[in-house]
Protein backbone atom coordinates (compact mmCIF):
# COMPACT_ATOMS: atom_id res chain seq x y z
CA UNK A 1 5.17 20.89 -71.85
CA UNK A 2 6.36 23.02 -74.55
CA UNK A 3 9.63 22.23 -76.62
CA UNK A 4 12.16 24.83 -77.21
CA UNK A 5 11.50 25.46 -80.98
CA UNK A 6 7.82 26.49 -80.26
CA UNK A 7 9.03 28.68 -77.26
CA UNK A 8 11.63 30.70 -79.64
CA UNK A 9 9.23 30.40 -82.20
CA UNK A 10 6.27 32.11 -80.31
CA UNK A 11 8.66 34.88 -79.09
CA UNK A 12 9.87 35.82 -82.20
CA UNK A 13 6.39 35.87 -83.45
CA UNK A 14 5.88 38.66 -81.11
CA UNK A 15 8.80 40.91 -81.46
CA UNK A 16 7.97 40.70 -85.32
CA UNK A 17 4.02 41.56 -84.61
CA UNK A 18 5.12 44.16 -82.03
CA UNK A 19 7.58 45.70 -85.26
CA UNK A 20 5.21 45.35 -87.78
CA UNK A 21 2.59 47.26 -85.69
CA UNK A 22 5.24 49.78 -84.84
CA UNK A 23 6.35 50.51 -88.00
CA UNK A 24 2.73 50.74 -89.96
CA UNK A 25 2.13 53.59 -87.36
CA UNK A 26 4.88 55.51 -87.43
CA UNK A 27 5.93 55.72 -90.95
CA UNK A 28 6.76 59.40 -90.74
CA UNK A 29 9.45 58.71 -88.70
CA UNK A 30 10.69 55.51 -90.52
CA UNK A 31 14.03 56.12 -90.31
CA UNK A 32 15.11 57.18 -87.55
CA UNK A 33 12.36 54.48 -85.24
CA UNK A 34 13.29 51.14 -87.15
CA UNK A 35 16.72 51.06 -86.01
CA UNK A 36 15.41 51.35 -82.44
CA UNK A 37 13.29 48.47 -82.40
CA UNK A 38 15.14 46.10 -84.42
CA UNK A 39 18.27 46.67 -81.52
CA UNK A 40 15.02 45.34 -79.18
CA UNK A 41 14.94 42.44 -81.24
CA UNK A 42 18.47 41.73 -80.99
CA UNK A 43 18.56 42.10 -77.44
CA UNK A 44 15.12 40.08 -76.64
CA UNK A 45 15.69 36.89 -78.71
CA UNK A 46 19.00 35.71 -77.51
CA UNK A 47 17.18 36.28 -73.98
CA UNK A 48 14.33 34.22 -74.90
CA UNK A 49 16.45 31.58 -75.55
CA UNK A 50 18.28 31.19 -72.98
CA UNK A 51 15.16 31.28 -70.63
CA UNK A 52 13.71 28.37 -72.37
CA UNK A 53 16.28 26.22 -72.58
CA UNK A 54 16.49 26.22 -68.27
CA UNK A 55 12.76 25.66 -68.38
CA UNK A 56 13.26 22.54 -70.50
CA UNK A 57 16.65 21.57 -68.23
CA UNK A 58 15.21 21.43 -64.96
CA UNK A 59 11.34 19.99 -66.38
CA UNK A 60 13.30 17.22 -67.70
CA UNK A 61 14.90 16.44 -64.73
CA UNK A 62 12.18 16.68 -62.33
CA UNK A 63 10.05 14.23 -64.45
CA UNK A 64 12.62 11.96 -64.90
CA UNK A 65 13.66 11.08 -61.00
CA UNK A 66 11.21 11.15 -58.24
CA UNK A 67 11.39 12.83 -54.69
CA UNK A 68 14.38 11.23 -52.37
CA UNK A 69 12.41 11.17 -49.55
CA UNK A 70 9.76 9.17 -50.79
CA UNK A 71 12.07 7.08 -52.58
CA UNK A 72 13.88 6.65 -48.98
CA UNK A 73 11.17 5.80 -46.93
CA UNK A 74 9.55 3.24 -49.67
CA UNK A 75 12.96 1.48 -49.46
CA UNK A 76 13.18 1.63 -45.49
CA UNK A 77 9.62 -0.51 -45.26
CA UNK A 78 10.65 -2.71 -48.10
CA UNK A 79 13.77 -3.53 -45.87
CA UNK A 80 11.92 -3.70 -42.58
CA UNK A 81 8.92 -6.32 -44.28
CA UNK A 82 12.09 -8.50 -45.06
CA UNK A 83 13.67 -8.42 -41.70
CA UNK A 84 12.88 -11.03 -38.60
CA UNK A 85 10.18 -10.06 -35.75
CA UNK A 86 11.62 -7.95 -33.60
CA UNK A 87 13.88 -6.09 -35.66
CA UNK A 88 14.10 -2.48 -37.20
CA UNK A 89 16.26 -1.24 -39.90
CA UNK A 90 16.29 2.77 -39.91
CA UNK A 91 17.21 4.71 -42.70
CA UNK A 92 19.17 7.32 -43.06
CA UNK A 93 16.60 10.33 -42.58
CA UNK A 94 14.92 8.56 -39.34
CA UNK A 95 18.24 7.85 -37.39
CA UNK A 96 18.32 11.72 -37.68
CA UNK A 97 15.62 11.55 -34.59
CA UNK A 98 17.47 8.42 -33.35
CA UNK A 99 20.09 8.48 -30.40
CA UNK A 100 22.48 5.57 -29.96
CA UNK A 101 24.62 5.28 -26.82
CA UNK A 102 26.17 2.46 -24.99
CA UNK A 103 25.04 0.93 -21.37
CA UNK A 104 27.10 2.20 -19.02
CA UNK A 105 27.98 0.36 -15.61
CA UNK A 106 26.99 2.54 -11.86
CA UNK A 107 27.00 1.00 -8.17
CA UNK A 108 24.20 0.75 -6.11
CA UNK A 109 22.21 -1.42 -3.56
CA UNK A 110 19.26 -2.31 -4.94
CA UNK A 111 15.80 -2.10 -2.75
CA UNK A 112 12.57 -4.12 -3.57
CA UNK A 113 9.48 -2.50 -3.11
CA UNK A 114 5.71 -3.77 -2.97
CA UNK A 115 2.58 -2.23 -1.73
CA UNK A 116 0.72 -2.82 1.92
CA UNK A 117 -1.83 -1.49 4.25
CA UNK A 118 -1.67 -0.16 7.74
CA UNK A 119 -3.48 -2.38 10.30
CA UNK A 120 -3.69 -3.08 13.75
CA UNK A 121 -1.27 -4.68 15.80
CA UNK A 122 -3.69 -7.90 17.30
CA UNK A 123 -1.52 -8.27 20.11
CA UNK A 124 -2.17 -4.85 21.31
CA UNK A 125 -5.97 -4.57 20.69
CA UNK A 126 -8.98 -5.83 23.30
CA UNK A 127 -12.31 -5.87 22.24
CA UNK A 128 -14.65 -5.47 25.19
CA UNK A 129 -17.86 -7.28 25.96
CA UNK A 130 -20.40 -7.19 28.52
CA UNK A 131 -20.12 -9.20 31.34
CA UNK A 132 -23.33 -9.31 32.33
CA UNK A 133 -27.18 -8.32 31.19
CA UNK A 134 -28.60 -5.08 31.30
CA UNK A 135 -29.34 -1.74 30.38
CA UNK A 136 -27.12 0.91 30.29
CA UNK A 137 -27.03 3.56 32.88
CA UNK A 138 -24.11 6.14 31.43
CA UNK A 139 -21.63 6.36 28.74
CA UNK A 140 -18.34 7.66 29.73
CA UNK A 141 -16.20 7.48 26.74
CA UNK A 142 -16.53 8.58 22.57
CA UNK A 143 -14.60 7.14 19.75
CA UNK A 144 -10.80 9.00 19.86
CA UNK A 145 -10.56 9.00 23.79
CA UNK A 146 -7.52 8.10 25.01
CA UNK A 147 -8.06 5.64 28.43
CA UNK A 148 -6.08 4.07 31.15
CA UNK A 149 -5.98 0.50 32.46
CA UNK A 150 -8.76 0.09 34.50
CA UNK A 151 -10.51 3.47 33.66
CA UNK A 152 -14.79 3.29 33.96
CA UNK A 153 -16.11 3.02 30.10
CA UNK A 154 -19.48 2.24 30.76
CA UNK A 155 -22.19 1.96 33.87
CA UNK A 156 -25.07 -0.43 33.88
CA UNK A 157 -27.91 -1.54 35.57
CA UNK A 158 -27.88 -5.53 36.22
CA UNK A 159 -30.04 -8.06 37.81
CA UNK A 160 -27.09 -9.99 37.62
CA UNK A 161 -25.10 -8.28 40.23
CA UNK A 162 -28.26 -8.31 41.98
CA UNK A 163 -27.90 -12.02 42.33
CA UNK A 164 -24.76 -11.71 43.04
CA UNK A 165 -24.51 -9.93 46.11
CA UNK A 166 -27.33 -12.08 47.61
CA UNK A 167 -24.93 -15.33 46.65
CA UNK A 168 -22.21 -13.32 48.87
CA UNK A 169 -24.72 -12.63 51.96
CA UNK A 170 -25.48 -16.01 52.24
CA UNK A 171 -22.15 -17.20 52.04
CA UNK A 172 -21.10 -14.84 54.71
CA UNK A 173 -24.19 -15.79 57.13
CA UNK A 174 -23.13 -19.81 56.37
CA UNK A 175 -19.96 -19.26 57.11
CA UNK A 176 -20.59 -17.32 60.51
CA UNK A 177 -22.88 -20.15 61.55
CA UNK A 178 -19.68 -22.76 60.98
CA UNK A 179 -17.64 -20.75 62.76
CA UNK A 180 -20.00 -20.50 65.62
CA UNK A 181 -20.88 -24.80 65.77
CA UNK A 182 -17.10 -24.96 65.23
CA UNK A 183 -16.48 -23.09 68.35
CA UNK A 184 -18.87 -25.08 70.16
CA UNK A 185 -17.78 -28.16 68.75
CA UNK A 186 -14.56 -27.38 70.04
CA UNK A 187 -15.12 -26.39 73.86
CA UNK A 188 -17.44 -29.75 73.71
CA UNK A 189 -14.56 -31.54 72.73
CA UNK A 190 -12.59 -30.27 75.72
CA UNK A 191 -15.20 -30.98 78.16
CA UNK A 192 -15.22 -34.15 76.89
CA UNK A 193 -11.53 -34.92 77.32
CA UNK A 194 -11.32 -33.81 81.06
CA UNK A 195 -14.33 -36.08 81.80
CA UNK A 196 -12.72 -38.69 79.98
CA UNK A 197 -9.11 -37.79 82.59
CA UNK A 198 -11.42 -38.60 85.53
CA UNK A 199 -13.32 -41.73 84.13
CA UNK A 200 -16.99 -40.24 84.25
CA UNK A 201 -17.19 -40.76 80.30
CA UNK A 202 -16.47 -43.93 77.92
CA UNK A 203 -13.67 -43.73 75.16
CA UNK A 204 -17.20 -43.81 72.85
CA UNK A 205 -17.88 -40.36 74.00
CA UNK A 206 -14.66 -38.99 73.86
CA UNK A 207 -14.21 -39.98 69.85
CA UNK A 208 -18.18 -38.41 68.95
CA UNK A 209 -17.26 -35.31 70.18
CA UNK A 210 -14.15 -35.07 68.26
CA UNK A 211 -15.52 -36.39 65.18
CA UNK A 212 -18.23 -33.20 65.95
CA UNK A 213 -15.13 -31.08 66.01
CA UNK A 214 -13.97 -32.46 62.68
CA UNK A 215 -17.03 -31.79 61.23
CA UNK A 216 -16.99 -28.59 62.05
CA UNK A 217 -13.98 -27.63 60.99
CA UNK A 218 -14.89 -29.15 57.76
CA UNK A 219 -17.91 -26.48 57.66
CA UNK A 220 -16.04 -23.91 58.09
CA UNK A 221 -13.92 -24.73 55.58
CA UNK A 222 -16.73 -25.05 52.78
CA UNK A 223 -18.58 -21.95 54.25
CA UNK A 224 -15.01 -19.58 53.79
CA UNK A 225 -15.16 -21.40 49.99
CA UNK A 226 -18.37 -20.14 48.96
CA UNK A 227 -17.86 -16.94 50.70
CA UNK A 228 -14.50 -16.76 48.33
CA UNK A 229 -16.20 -17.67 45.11
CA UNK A 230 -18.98 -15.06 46.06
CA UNK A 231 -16.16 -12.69 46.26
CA UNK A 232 -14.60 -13.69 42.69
CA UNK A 233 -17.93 -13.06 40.81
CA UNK A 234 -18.61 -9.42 42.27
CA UNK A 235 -14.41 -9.06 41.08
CA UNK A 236 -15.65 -10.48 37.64
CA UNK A 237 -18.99 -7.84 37.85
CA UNK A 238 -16.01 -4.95 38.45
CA UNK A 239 -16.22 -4.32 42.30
CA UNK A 240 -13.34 -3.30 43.94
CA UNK A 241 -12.04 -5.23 47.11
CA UNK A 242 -13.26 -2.09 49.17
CA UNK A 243 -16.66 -2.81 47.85
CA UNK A 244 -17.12 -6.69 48.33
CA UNK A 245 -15.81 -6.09 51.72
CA UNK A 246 -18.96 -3.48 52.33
CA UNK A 247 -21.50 -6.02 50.18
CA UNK A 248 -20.55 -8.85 52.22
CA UNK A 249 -21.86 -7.41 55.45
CA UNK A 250 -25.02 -6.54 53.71
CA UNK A 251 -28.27 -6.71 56.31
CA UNK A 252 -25.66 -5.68 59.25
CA UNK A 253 -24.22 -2.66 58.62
CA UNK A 254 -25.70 -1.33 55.78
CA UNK A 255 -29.10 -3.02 55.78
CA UNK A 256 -30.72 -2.25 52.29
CA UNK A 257 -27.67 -0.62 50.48
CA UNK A 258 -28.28 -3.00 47.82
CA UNK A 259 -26.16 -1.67 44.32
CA UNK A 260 -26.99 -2.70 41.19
CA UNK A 261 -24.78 -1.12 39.28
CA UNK A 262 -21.61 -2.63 37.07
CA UNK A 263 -19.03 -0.62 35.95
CA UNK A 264 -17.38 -1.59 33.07
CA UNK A 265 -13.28 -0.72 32.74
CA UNK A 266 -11.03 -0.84 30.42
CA UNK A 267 -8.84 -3.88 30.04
CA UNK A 268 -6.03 -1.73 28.86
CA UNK A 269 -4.22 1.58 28.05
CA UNK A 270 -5.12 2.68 24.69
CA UNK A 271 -7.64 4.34 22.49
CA UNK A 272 -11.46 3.48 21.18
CA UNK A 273 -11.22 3.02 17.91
CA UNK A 274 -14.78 1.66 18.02
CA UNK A 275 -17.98 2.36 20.15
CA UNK A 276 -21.31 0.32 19.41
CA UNK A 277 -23.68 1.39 23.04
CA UNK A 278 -25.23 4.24 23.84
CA UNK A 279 -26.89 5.40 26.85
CA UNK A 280 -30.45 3.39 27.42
CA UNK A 281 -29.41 0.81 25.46
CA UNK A 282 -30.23 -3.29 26.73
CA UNK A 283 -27.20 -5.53 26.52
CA UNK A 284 -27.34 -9.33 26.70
CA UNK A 285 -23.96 -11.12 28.18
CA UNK A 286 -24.04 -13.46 25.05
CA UNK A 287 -24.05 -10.74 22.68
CA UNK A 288 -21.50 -11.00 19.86
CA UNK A 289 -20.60 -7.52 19.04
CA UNK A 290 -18.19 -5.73 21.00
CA UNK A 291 -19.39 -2.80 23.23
CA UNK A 292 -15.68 -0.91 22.99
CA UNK A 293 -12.78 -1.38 20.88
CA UNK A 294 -9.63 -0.03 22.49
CA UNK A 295 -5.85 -0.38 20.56
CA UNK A 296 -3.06 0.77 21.64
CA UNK A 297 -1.61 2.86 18.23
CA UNK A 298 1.75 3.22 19.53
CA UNK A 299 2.70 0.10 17.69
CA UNK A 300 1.05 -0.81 14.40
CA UNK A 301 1.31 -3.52 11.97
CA UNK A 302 1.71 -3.12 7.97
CA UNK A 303 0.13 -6.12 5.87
CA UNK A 304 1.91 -7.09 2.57
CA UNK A 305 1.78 -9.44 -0.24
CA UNK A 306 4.93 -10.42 -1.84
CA UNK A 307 6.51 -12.22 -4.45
CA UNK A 308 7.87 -15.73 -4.43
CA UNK A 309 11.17 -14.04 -5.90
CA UNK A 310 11.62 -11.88 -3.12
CA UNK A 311 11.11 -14.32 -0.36
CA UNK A 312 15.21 -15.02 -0.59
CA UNK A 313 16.11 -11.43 0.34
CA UNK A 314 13.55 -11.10 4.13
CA UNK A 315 13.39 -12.88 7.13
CA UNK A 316 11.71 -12.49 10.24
CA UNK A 317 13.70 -9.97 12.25
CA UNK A 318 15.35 -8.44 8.84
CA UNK A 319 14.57 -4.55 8.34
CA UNK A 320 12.32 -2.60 6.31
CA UNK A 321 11.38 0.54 5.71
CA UNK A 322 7.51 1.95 5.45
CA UNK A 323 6.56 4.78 3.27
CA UNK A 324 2.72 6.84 3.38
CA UNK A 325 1.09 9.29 0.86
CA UNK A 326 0.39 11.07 3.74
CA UNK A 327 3.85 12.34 4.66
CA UNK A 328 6.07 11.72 1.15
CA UNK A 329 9.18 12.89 2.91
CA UNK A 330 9.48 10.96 5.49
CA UNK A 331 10.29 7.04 6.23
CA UNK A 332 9.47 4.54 9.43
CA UNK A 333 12.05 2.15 10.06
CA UNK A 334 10.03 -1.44 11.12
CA UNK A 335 10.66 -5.35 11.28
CA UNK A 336 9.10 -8.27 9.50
CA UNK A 337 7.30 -9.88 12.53
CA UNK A 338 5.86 -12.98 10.42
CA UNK A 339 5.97 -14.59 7.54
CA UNK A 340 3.34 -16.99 6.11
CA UNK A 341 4.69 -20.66 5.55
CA UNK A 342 2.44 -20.87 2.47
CA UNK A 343 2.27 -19.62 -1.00
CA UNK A 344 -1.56 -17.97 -1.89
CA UNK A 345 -2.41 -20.01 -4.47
CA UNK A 346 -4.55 -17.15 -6.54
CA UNK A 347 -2.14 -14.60 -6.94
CA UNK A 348 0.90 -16.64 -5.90
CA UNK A 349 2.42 -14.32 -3.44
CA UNK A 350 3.41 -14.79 0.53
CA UNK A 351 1.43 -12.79 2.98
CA UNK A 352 4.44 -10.63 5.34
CA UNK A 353 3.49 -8.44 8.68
CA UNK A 354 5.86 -6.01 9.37
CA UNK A 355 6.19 -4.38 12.66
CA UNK A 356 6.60 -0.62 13.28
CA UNK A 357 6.62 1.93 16.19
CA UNK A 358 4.15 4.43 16.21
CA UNK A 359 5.12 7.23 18.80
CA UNK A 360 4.09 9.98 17.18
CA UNK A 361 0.83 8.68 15.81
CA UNK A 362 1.41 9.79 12.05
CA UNK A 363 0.63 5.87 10.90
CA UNK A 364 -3.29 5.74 10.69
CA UNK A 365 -4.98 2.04 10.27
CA UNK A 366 -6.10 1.11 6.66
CA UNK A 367 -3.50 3.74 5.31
CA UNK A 368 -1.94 2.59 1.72
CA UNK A 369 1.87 2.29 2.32
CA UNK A 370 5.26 0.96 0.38
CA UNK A 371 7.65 -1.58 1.97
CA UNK A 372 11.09 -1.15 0.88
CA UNK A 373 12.05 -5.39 1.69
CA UNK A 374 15.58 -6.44 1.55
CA UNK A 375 18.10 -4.06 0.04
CA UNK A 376 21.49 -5.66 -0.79
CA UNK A 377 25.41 -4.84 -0.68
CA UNK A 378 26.20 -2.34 -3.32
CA UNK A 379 26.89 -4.35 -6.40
CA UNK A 380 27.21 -2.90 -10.00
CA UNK A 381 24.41 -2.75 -12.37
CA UNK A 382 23.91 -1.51 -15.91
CA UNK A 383 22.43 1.86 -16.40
CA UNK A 384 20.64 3.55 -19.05
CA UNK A 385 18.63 6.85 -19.45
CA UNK A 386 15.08 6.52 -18.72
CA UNK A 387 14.16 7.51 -22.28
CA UNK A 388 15.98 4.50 -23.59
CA UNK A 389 13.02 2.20 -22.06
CA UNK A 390 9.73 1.27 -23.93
CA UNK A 391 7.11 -0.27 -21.95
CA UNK A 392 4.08 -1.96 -23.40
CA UNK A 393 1.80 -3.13 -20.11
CA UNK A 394 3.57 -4.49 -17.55
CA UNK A 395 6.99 -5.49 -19.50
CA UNK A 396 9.95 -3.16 -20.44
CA UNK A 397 11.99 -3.25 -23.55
CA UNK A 398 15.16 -1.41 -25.25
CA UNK A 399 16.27 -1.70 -28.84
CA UNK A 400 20.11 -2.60 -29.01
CA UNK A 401 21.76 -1.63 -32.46
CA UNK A 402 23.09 -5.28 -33.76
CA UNK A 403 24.85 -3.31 -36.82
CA UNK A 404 24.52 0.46 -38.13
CA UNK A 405 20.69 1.44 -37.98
CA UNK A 406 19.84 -2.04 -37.63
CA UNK A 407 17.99 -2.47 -33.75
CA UNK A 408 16.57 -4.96 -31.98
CA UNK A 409 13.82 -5.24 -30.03
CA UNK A 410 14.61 -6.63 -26.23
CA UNK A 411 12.72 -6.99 -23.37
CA UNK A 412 14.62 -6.39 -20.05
CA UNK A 413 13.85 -6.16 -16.30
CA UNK A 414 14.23 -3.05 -15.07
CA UNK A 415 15.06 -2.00 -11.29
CA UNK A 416 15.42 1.15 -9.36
CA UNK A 417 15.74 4.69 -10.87
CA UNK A 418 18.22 7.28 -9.86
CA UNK A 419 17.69 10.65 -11.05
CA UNK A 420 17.53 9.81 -14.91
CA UNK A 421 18.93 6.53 -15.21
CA UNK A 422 17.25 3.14 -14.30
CA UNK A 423 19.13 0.58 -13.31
CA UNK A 424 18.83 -2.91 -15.04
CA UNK A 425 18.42 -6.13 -13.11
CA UNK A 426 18.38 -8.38 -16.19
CA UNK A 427 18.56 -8.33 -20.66
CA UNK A 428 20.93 -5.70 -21.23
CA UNK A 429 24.99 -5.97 -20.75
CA UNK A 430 27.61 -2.90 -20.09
CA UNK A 431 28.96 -1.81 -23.60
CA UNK A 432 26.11 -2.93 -25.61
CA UNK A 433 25.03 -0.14 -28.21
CA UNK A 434 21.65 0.84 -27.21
CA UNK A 435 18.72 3.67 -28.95
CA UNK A 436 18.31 6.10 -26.45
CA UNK A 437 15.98 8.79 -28.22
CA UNK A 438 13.81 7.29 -30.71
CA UNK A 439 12.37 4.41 -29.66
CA UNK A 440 8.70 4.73 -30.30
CA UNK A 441 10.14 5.46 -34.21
CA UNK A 442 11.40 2.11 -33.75
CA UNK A 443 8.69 0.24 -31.90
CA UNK A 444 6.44 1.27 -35.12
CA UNK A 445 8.93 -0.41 -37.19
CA UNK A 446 8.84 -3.75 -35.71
CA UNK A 447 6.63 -6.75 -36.77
């Protein structure tokens, strides 16, 4: 940069040029021109001068200190290199985006929440099987039905029943033919007795015939036993008592009515959640899928996995609440029903069941849903804004001024959130000085 000298020195070069020129072309008018120019002069150089000498002023100046800022922030890193892990110095520029407040102290009863999935309730849901061979003669429910105890589900056509029947004629014709020898058994016995009054027969006589009647008897009693298991296997096969009463006298009055059908009912009042049969289709007895899955959905169960931590706050019988995705504004109050006695070894959590009433049908199985377990007296807990938290992963932190823009770095546990402020379980104390706005400045402070 140019000194001041050569600054005056070049503008006086040019008012003297510019007079020079001025006067070689107007010499005419000499005298009355060259007092014109050289008040110019007068008026230009002290000018001049007293430009230059604030160029030279604030040139100096500039070169001699550099910018604050940079100067600021070179001296906020130096400080922060020096300091422990986990701690932030702030200068004075950056606390201009930093907020400091202190954690304040609010009531409230604290809920624990974890994550679950509908199911259903085991003790309310019957799988149904065939209980004979066969092949299916109708059909008379779909997936979604809604059925009665003892409603038809399905019709088949069964040697089986077949047997069956036969097994029950037989018994009934046995047991008619012991009645009839018992009957006979008996009037010989009678016979017997009066001949016995009047001497015409020995004592010997006397006791055959009643043994005869004994044995009889005896008959009768193992015919009526068959004819009652008979009976129990066409119950088993579905007949009513209306038809094993008709079957039995099968070749009398209804010579040839043989039915070979099975109707298959359902155990239960509920709905089929699952159908695996259709019409035409040959069933074995032994088979091991289900034909018909019926549940009754009024009652449902919700599966959880929680925490060995939270095991202290539930207990079978204690209330919870159940929350869906599929209706956000509204809760289902429920039970814990059961609660493992071991601890999963993999991801170290308990498996719960809860219990909850279905009336209206709005729980679906294998729905996502939140259990709010074990919420506690009201009891007061630190609070902080919600911007005052840093998370990294699956831990929180807050930085906690130790002295003026000086933070730390702490990692805390946080709890439930109401409207803007988040409650905090453990690492922070009421009182303590905390950054509220800022704290991603701060987190790129840290070492």
């Amino acid at each position: 940069m140019k000194n001041l000298k050569d600054q005056v020195g070049e503008i006086s070069e040019e008012v003297q040029s510019e007079t020079a020129r001025s006067e070689a072309s107007e010499q005419s008018d000499a005298r009355t021109v060259r007092p014109r120019y050289r008040m110019v002069a007068a008026a230009v150089l002290p000018l001049a001068i007293a430009v230059g000498a604030v160029i030279w002023y604030h040139n100096g100046k500039a070169m001699e200190k550099p910018p604050a800022a940079a100067t600021t922030g070179t001296e906020a890193a130096d400080s922060n290199s020096s300091l422990p892990p986990g701690v932030a110095a702030a200068s004075e520029i950056q606390m201009r985006q930093i907020s400091v407040e202190p954690v304040v102290e609010r009531t409230a009863a604290l809920e624990r929440e974890t994550t679950g999935k509908v199911s259903f309730n085991e003790d309310r849901i019957t799988p149904v099987f065939p209980n004979c061979g066969g092949r299916v003669l109708d059909v008379l429910v779909k997936k979604g039905d809604v059925v009665k105890a003892g409603q038809p589900l399905l019709i088949l056509e069964s040697p089986d029943i077949v047997s069956a029947e036969n097994d029950l004629a037989a018994a009934r014709s046995a047991e008619n033919v012991a009645v009839t020898a018992e009957d006979v058994a008996s009037k010989t016995l009678d016979r017997a007795k009066g001949l016995h009054e009047r001497e015409a027969i020995s004592t010997k006589d006397l006791q055959e015939a009643e043994a005869s009647e004994a044995r009889a008897k005896d008959e009768v009693l193992r015919a009526r036993a068959a004819v009652r298991v008979a009976e129990a296997r066409l119950a088993l096969y579905g007949k009513t008592a209306e038809e094993i009463t008709k079957l039995g006298n099968l070749g009398k009055e209804n010579a040839g009515e043989v039915d070979n059908r099975v109707v298959i009912r359902a155990p239960l009042s509920g709905t089929i959640v699952d159908r695996k049969v259709g019409p035409g289709q040959y069933i074995r007895q032994e088979a091991s899928d289900p034909l018909v899955l019926i549940s009754d959905l009024s009652s449902l169960w919700v599966l959880a996995e929680v925490y060995e931590s939270f095991l202290s706050k539930i207990h079978v019988g204690a209330p919870v609440t159940i929350s869906v995705a599929a209706n956000p504004d509204r809760t289902f109050p429920a039970h814990v029903s059961f609660i493992n006695p071991t601890v999963d070894p993999t991801t170290r959590t308990v498996h719960v069941r809860c219990e909850v009433p279905n009336p209206s049908g709005l729980l679906k199985p294998e729905m996502f849903a939140k259990i709010s377990i074990g919420a506690e007296a009201p009891r007061p807990f630190p609070a902080v804004p919600a911007s005052a938290i840093f998370t990294q992963g699956d831990e929180a932190f807050a930085f906690v001024e130790e002295s003026p823009r000086q933070f730390q770095k702490r990692s805390v546990k946080i709890g439930q959130r109401v409207d803007d402020q988040i409650f905090i379980e453990s690492g922070l104390h009421t009182g303590e000085r905390i950054a509220t706005h800022g704290v991603l400045l701060l987190n790129g402070m840290v070492r």
